[in-house]
N, C-alpha and C. Protein backbone atom coordinates (compact mmCIF):
# COMPACT_ATOMS: atom_id res chain seq x y z
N UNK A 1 -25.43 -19.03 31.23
CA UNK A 1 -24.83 -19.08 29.92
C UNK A 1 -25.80 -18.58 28.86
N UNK A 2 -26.57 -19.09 28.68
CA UNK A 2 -27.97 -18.41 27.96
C UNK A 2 -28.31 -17.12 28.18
N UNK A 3 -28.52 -16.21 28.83
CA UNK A 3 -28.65 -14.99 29.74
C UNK A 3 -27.27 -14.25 28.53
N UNK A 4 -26.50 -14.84 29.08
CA UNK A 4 -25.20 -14.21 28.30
C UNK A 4 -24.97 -13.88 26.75
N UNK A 5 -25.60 -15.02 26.19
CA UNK A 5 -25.97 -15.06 24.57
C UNK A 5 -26.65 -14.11 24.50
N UNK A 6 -27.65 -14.45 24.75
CA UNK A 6 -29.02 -13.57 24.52
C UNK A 6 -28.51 -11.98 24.94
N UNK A 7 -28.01 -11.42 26.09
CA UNK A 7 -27.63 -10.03 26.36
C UNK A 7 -26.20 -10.22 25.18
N UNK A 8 -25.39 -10.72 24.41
CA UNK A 8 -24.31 -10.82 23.43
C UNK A 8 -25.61 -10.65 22.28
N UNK A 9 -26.32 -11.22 21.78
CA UNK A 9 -27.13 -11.23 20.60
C UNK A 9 -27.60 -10.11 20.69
N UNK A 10 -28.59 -9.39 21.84
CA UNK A 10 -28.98 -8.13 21.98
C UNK A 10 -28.39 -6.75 21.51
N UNK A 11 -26.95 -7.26 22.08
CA UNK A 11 -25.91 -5.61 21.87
C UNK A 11 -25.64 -5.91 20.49
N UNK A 12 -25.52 -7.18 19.57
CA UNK A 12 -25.13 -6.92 18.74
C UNK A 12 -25.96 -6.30 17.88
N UNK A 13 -27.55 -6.61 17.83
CA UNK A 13 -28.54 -6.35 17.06
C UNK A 13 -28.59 -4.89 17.64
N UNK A 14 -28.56 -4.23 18.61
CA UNK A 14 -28.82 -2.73 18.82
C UNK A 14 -27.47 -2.36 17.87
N UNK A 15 -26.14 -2.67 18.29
CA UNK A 15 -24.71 -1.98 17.45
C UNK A 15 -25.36 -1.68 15.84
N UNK A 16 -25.88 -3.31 15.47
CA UNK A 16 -26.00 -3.01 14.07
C UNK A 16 -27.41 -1.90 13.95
N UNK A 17 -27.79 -1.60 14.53
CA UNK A 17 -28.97 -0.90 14.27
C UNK A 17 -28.44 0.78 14.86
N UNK A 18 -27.52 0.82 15.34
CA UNK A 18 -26.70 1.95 15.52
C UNK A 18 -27.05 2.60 16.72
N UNK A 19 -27.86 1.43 17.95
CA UNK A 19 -28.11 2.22 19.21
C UNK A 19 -27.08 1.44 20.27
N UNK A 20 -26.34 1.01 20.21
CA UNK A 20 -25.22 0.50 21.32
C UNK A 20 -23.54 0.87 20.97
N UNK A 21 -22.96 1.78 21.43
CA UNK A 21 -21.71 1.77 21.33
C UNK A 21 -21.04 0.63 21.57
N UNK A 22 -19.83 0.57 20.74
CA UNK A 22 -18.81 -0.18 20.76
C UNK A 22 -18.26 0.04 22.02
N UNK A 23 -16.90 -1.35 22.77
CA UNK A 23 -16.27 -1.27 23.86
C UNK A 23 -15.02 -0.19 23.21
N UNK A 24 -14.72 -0.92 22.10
CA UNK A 24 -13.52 -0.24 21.31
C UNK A 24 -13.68 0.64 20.48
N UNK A 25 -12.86 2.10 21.19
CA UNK A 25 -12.96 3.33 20.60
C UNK A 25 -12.53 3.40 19.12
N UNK A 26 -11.60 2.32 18.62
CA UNK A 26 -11.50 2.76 16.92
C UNK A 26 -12.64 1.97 16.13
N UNK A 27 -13.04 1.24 16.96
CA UNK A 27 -14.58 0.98 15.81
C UNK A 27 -15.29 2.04 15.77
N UNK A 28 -15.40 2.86 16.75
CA UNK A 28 -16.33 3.94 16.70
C UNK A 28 -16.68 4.57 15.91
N UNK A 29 -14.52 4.88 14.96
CA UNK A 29 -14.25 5.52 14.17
C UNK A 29 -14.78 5.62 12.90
N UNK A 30 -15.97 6.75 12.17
CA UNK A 30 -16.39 6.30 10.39
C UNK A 30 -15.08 5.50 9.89
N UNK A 31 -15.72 4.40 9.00
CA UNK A 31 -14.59 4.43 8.05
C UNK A 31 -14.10 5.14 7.09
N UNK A 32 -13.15 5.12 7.09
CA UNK A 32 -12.14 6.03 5.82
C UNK A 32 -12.70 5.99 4.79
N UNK A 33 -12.77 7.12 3.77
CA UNK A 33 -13.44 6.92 2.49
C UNK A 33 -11.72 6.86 1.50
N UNK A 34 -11.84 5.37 0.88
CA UNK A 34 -10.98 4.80 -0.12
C UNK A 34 -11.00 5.44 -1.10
N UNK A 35 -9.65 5.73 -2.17
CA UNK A 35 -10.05 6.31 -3.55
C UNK A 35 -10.16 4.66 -4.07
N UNK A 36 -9.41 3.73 -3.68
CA UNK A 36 -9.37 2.51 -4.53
C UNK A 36 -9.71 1.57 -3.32
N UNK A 37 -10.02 0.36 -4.01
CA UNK A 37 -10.32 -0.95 -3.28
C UNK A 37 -8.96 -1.56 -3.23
N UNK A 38 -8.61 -2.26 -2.03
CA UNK A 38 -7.18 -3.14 -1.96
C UNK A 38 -7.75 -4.36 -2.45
N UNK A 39 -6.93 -4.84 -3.44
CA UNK A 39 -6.90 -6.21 -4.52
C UNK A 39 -4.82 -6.71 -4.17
N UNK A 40 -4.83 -7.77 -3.54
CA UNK A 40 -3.59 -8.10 -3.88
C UNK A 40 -2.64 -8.39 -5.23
N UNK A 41 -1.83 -7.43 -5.08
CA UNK A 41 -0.70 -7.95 -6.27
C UNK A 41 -0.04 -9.55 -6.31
N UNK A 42 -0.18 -10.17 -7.02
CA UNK A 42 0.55 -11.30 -7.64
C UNK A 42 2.02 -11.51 -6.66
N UNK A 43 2.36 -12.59 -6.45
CA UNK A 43 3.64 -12.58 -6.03
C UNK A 43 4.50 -12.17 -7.89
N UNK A 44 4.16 -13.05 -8.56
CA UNK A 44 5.06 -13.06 -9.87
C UNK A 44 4.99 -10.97 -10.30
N UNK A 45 3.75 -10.57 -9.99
CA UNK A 45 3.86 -8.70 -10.30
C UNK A 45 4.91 -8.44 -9.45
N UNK A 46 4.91 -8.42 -7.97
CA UNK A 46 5.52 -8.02 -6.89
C UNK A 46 7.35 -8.07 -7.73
N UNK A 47 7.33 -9.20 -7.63
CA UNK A 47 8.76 -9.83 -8.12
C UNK A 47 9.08 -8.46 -9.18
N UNK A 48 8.06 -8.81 -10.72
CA UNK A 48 8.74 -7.16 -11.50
C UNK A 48 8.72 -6.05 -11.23
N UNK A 49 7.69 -6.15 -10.21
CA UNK A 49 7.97 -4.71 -10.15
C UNK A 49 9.33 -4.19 -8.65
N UNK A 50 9.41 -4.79 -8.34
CA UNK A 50 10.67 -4.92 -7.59
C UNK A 50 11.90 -4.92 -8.68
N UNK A 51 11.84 -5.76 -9.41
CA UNK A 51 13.13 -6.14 -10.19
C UNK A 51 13.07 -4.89 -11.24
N UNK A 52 12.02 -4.46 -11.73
CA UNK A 52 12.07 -3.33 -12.73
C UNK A 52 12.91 -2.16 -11.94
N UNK A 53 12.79 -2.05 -10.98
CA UNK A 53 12.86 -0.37 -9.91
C UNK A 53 14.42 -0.98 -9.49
N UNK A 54 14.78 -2.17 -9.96
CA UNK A 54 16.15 -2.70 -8.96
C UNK A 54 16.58 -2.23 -7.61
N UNK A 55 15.43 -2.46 -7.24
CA UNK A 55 15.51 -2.35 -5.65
C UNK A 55 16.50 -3.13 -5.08
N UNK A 56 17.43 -2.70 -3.95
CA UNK A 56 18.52 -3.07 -3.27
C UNK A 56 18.50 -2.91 -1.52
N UNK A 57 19.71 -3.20 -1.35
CA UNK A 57 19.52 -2.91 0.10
C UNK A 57 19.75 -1.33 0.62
N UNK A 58 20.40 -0.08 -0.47
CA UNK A 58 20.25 0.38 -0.12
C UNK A 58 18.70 1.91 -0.66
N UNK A 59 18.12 0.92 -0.61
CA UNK A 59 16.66 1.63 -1.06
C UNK A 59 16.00 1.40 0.15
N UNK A 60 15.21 2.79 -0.20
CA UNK A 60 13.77 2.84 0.84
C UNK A 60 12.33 2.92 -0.02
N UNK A 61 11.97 1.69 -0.52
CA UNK A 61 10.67 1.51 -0.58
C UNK A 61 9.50 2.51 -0.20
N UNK A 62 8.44 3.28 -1.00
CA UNK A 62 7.16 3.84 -0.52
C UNK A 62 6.14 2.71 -1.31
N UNK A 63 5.32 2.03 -0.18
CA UNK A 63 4.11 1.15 -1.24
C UNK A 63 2.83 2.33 -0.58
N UNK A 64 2.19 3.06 -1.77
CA UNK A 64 1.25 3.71 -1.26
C UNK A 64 0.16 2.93 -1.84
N UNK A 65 -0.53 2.65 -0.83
CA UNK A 65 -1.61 1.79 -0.57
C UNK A 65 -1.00 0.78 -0.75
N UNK A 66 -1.11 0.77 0.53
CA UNK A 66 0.43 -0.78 0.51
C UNK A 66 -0.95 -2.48 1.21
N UNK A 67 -2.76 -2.19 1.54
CA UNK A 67 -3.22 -3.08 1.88
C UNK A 67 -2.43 -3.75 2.82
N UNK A 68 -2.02 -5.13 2.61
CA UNK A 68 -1.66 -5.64 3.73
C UNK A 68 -0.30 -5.69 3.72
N UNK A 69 0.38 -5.09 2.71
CA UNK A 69 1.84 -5.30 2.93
C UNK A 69 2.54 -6.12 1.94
N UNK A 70 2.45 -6.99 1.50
CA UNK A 70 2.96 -7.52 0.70
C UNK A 70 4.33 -7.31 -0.15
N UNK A 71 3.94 -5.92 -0.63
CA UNK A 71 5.57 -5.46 -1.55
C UNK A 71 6.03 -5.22 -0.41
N UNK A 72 5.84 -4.14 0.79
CA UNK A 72 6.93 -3.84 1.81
C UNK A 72 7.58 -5.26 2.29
N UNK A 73 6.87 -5.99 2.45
CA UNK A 73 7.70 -7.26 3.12
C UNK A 73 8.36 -7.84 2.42
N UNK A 74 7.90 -8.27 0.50
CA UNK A 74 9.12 -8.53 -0.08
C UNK A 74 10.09 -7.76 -0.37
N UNK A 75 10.18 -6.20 -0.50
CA UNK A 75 11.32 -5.35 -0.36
C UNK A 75 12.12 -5.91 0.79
N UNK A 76 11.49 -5.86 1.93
CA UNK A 76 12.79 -5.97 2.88
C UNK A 76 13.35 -7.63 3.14
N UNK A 77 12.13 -8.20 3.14
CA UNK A 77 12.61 -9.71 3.15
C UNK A 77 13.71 -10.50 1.77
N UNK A 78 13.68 -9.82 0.38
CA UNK A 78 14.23 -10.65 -0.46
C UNK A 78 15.26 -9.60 -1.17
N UNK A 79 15.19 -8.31 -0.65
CA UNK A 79 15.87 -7.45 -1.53
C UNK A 79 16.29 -6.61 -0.44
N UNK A 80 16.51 -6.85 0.97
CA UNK A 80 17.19 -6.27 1.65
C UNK A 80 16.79 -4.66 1.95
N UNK A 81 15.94 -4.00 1.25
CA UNK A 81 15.48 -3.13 1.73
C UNK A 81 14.85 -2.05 3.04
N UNK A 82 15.07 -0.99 3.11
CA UNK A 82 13.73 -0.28 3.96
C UNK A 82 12.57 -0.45 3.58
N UNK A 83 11.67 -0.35 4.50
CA UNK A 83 10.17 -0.18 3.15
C UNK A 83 9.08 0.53 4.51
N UNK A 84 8.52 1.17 3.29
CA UNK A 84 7.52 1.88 4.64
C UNK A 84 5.75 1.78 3.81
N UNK A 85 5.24 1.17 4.27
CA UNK A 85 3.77 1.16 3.82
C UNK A 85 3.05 2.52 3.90
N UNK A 86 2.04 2.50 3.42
CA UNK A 86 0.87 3.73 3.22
C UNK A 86 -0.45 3.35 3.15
N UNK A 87 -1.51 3.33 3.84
CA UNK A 87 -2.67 3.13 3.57
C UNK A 87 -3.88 3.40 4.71
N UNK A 88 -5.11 3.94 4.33
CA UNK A 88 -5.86 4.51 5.40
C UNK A 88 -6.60 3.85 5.89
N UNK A 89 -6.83 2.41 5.38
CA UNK A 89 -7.96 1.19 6.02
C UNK A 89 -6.82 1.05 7.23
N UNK A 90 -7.29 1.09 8.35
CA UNK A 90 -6.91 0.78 9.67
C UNK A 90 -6.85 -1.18 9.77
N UNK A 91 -7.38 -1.62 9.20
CA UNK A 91 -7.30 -3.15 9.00
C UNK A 91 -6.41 -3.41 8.00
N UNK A 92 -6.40 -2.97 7.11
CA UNK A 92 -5.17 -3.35 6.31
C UNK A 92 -3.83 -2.98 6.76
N UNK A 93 -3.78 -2.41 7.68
CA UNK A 93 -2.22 -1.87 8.58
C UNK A 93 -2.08 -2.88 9.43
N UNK A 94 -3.28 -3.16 9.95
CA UNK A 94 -3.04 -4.47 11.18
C UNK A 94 -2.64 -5.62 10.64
N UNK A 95 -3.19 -5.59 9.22
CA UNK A 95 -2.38 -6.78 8.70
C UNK A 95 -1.43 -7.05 8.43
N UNK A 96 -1.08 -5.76 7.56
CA UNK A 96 0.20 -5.45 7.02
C UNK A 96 1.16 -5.56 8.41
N UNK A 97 1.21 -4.66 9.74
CA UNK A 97 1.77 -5.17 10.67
C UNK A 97 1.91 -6.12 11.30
N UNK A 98 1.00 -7.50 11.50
CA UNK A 98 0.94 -8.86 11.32
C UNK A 98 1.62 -9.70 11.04
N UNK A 99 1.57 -9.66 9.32
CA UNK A 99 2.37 -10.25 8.38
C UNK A 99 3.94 -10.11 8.18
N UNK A 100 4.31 -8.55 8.53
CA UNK A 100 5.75 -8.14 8.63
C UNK A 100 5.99 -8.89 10.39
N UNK A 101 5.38 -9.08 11.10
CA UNK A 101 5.75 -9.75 12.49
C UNK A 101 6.14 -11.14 11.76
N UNK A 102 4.95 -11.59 11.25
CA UNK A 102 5.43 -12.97 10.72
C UNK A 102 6.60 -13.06 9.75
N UNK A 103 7.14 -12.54 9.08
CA UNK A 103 7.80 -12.98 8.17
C UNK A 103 9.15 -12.73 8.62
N UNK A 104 9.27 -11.67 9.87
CA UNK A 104 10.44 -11.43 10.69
C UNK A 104 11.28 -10.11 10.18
N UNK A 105 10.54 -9.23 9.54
CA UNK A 105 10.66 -8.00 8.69
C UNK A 105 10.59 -6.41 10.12
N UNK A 106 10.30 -6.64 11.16
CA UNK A 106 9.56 -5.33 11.64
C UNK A 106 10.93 -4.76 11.97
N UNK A 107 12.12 -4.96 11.69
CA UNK A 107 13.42 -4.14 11.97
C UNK A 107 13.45 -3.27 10.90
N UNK A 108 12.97 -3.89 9.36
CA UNK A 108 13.25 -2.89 8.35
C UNK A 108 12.32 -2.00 7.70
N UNK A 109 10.36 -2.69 8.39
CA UNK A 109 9.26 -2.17 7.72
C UNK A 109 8.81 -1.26 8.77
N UNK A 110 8.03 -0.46 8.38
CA UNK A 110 6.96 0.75 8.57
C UNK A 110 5.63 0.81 8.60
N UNK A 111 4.71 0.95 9.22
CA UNK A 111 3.49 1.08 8.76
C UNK A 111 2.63 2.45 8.92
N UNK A 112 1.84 3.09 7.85
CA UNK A 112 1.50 4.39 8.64
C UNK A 112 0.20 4.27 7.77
N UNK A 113 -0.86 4.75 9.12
CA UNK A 113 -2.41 4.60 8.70
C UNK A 113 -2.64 6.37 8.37
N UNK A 114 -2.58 6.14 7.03
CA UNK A 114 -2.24 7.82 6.74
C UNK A 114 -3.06 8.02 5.31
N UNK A 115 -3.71 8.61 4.71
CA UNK A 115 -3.68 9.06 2.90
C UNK A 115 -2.86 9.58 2.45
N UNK A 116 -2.37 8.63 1.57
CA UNK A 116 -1.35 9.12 0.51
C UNK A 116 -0.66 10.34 0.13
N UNK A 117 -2.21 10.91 0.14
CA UNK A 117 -1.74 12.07 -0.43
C UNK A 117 -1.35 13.31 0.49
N UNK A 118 -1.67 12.76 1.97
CA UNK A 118 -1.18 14.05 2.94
C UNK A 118 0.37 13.57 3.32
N UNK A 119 1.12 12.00 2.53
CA UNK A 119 1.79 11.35 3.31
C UNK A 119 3.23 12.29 2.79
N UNK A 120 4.17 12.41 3.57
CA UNK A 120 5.49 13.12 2.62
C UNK A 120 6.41 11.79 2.57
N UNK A 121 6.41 11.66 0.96
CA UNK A 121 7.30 10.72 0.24
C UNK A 121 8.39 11.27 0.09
N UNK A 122 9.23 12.06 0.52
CA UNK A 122 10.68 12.75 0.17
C UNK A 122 11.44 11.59 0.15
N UNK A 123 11.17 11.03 1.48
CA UNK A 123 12.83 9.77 1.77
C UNK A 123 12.65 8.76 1.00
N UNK A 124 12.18 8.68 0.17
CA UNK A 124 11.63 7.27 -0.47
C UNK A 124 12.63 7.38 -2.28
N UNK A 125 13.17 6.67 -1.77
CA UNK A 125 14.32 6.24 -3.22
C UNK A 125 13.50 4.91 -4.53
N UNK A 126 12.26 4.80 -4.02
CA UNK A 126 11.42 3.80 -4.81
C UNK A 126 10.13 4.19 -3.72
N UNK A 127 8.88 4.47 -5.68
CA UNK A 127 7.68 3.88 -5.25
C UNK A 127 6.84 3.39 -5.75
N UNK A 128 6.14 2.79 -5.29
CA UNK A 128 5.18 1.41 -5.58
C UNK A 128 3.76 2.02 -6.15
N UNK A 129 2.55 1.52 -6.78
CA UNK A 129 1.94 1.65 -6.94
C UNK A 129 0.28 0.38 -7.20
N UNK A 130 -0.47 0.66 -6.88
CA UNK A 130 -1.51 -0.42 -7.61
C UNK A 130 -3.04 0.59 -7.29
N UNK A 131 -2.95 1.75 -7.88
CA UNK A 131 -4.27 2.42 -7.24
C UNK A 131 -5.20 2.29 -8.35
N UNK A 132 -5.00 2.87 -9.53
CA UNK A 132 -5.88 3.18 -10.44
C UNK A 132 -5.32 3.93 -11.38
N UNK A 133 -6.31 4.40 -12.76
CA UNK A 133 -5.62 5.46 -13.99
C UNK A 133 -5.39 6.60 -13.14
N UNK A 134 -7.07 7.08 -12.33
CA UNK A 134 -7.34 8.79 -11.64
C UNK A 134 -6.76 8.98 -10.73
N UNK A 135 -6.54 7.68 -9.63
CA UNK A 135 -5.86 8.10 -8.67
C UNK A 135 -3.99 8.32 -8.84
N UNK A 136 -3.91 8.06 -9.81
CA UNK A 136 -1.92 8.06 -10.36
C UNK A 136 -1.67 8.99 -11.00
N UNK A 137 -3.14 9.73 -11.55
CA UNK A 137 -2.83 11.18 -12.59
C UNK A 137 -3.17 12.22 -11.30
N UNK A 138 -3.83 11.80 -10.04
CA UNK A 138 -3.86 12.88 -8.94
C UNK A 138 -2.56 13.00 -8.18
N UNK A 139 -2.23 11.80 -8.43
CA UNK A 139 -0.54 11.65 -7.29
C UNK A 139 0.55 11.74 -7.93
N UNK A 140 0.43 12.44 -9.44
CA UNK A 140 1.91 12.56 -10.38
C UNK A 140 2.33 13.89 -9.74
N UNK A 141 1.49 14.79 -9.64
CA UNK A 141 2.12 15.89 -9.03
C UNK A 141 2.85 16.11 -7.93
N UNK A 142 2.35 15.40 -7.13
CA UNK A 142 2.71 15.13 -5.54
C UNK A 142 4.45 14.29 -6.04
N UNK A 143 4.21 13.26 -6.27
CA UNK A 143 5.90 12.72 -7.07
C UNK A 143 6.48 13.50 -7.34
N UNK A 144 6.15 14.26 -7.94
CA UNK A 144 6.99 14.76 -9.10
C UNK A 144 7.79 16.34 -8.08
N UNK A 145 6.64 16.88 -7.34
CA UNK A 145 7.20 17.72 -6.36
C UNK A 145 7.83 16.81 -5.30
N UNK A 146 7.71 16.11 -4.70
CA UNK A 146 8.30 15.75 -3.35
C UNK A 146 9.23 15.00 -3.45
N UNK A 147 9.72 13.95 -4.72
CA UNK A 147 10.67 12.67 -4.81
C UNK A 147 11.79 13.80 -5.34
N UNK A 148 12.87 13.14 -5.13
CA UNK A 148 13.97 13.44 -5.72
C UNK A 148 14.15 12.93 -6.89
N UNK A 149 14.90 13.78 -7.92
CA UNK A 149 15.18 13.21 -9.18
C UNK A 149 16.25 12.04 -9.30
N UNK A 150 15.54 11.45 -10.14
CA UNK A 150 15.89 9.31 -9.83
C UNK A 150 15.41 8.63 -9.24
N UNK A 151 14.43 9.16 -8.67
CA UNK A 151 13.61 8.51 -7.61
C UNK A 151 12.64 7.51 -8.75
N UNK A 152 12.51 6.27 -8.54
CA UNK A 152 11.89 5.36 -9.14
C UNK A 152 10.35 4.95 -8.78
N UNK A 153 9.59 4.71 -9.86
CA UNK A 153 8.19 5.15 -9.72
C UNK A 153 7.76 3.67 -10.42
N UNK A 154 6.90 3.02 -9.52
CA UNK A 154 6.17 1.36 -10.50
C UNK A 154 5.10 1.27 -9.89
N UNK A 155 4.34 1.15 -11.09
CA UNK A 155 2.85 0.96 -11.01
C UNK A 155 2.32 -0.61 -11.72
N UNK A 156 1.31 -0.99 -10.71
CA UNK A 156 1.03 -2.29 -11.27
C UNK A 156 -0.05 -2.09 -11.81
N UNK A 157 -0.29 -2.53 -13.60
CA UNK A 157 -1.03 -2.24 -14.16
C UNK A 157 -1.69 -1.06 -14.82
N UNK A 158 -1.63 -0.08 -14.10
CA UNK A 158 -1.79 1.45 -14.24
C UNK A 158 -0.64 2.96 -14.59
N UNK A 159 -0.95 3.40 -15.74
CA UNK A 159 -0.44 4.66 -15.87
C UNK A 159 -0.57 5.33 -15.69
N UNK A 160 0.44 6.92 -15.71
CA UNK A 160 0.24 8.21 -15.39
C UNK A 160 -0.21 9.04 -16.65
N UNK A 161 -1.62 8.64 -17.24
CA UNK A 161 -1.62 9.83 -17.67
C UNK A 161 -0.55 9.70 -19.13
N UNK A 162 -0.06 11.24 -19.71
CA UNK A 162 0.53 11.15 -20.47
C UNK A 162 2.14 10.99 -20.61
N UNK A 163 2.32 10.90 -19.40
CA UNK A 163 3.83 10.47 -18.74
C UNK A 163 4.48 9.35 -19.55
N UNK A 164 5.12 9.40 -20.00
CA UNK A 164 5.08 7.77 -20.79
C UNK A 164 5.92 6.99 -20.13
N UNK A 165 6.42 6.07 -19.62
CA UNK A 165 7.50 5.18 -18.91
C UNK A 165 8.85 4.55 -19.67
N UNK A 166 9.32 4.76 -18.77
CA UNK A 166 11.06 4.50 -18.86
C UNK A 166 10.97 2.94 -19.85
N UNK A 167 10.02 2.20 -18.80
CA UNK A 167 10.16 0.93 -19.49
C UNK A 167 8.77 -0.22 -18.75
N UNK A 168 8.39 -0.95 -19.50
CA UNK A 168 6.64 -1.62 -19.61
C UNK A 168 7.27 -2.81 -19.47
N UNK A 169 6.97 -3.48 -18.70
CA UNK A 169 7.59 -5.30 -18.46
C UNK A 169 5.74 -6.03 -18.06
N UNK A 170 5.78 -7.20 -19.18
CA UNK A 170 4.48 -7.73 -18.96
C UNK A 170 5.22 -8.96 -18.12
N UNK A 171 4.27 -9.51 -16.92
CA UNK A 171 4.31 -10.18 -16.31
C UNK A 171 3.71 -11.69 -16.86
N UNK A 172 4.77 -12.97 -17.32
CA UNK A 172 4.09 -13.92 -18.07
C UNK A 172 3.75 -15.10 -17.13
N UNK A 173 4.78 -14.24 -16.03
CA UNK A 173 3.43 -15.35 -14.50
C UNK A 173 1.95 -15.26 -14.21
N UNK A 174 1.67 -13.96 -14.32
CA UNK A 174 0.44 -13.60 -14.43
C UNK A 174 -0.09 -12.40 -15.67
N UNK A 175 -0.65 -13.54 -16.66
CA UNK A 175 -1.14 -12.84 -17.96
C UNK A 175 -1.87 -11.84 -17.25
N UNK A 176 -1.94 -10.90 -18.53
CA UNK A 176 -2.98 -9.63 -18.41
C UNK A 176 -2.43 -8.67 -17.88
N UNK A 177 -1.14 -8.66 -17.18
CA UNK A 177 -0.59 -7.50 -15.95
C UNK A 177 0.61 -7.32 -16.39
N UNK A 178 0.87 -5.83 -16.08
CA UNK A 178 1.70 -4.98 -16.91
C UNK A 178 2.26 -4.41 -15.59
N UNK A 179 3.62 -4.09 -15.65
CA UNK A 179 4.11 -3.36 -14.97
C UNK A 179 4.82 -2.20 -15.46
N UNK A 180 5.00 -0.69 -14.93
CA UNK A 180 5.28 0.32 -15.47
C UNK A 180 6.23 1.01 -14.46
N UNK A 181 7.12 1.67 -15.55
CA UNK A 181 8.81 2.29 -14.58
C UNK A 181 8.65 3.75 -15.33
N UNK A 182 8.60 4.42 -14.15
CA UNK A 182 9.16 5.98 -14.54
C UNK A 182 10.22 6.16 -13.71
N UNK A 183 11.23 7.40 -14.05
CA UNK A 183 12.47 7.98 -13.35
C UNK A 183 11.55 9.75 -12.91
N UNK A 184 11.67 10.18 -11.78
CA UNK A 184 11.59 11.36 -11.25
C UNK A 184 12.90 12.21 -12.14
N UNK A 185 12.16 13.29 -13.33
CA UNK A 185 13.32 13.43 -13.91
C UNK A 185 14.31 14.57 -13.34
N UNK A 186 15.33 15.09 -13.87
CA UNK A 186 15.59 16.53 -12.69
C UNK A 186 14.90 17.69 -13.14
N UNK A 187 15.09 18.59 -11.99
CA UNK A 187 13.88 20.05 -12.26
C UNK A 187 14.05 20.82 -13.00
């Protein structure tokens, strides 16, 4: 038993020192370089910004950088929705796929370990947001080409730039947080 520790303590101190491979080939993998850090949204944000976009059952949800899931699962769990996640941390998908196991969602959710910005949002009748100012003024274009016009656009906390929004709902469950609605207008 000791023998065993000690050769377990060993590999770990070589791994961290970068002379022992991993058993598992996706640790191997660099990690992804993030434009943003995943911070969970509020259940009380989630709620407006769902209710701002009037998401229904017959919507398909895009949460880009969806972390662990959260809006996709309340799209489909409380608003009957599709919903398909987006995000390139390989752990935040496992969660996000996890959590949609738990909540009894994996008939209507998605998960794809992808960047955003290579991801094609066409089918997506609603999308989500919580990245940042830079990263929402890099991804207006991408919207704006790939969504269809009416396609509904909510960002938590963050704007596009000089885009101005349909409509600004402050969240008085959780002071300080703003939620923001644009319409994909036609071409």
């Amino acid at each position: 038993m000791r023998s065993r520790v000690l050769v377990w303590a060993w590999c770990v101190a070589l791994t961290l020192l970068g002379g022992c491979a991993p058993s598992d080939p996706a640790a191997a993998r660099p990690a992804p370089r993030l434009d943003v850090v995943w911070y969970p949204s509020a259940p009380a944000v989630i709620t407006a910004m769902l209710e701002a976009a009037k998401v229904d059952p017959g919507d398909t949800v895009y949460d880009l950088g969806c972390g662990d899931g959260e809006i996709v699962i309340a799209a489909a769990l409380h608003y009957g929705a599709r919903a398909v996640g987006v995000d390139l941390d390989p752990e935040r998908i496992t969660n996000a796929r996890r959590n949609a196991a738990r909540a009894g969602v994996t008939n209507r959710v998605t998960f794809i370990e992808q960047d955003l910005f290579t991801t094609d949002v066409s089918g997506a009748t609603v999308v989500t947001l919580y990245l940042g100012p830079e990263v929402n003024r890099r991804l207006r274009p991408k919207l704006l080409r790939e969504l269809r016009p009416g396609t509904r656009i909510v960002s938590h906390d963050f704007s596009m730039g000089d885009w101005t929004p349909e409509r600004t709902v402050t969240v008085p469950q959780a002071p300080g947080h703003v939620v923001y609605l644009w319409r994909v207008p036609p071409r």
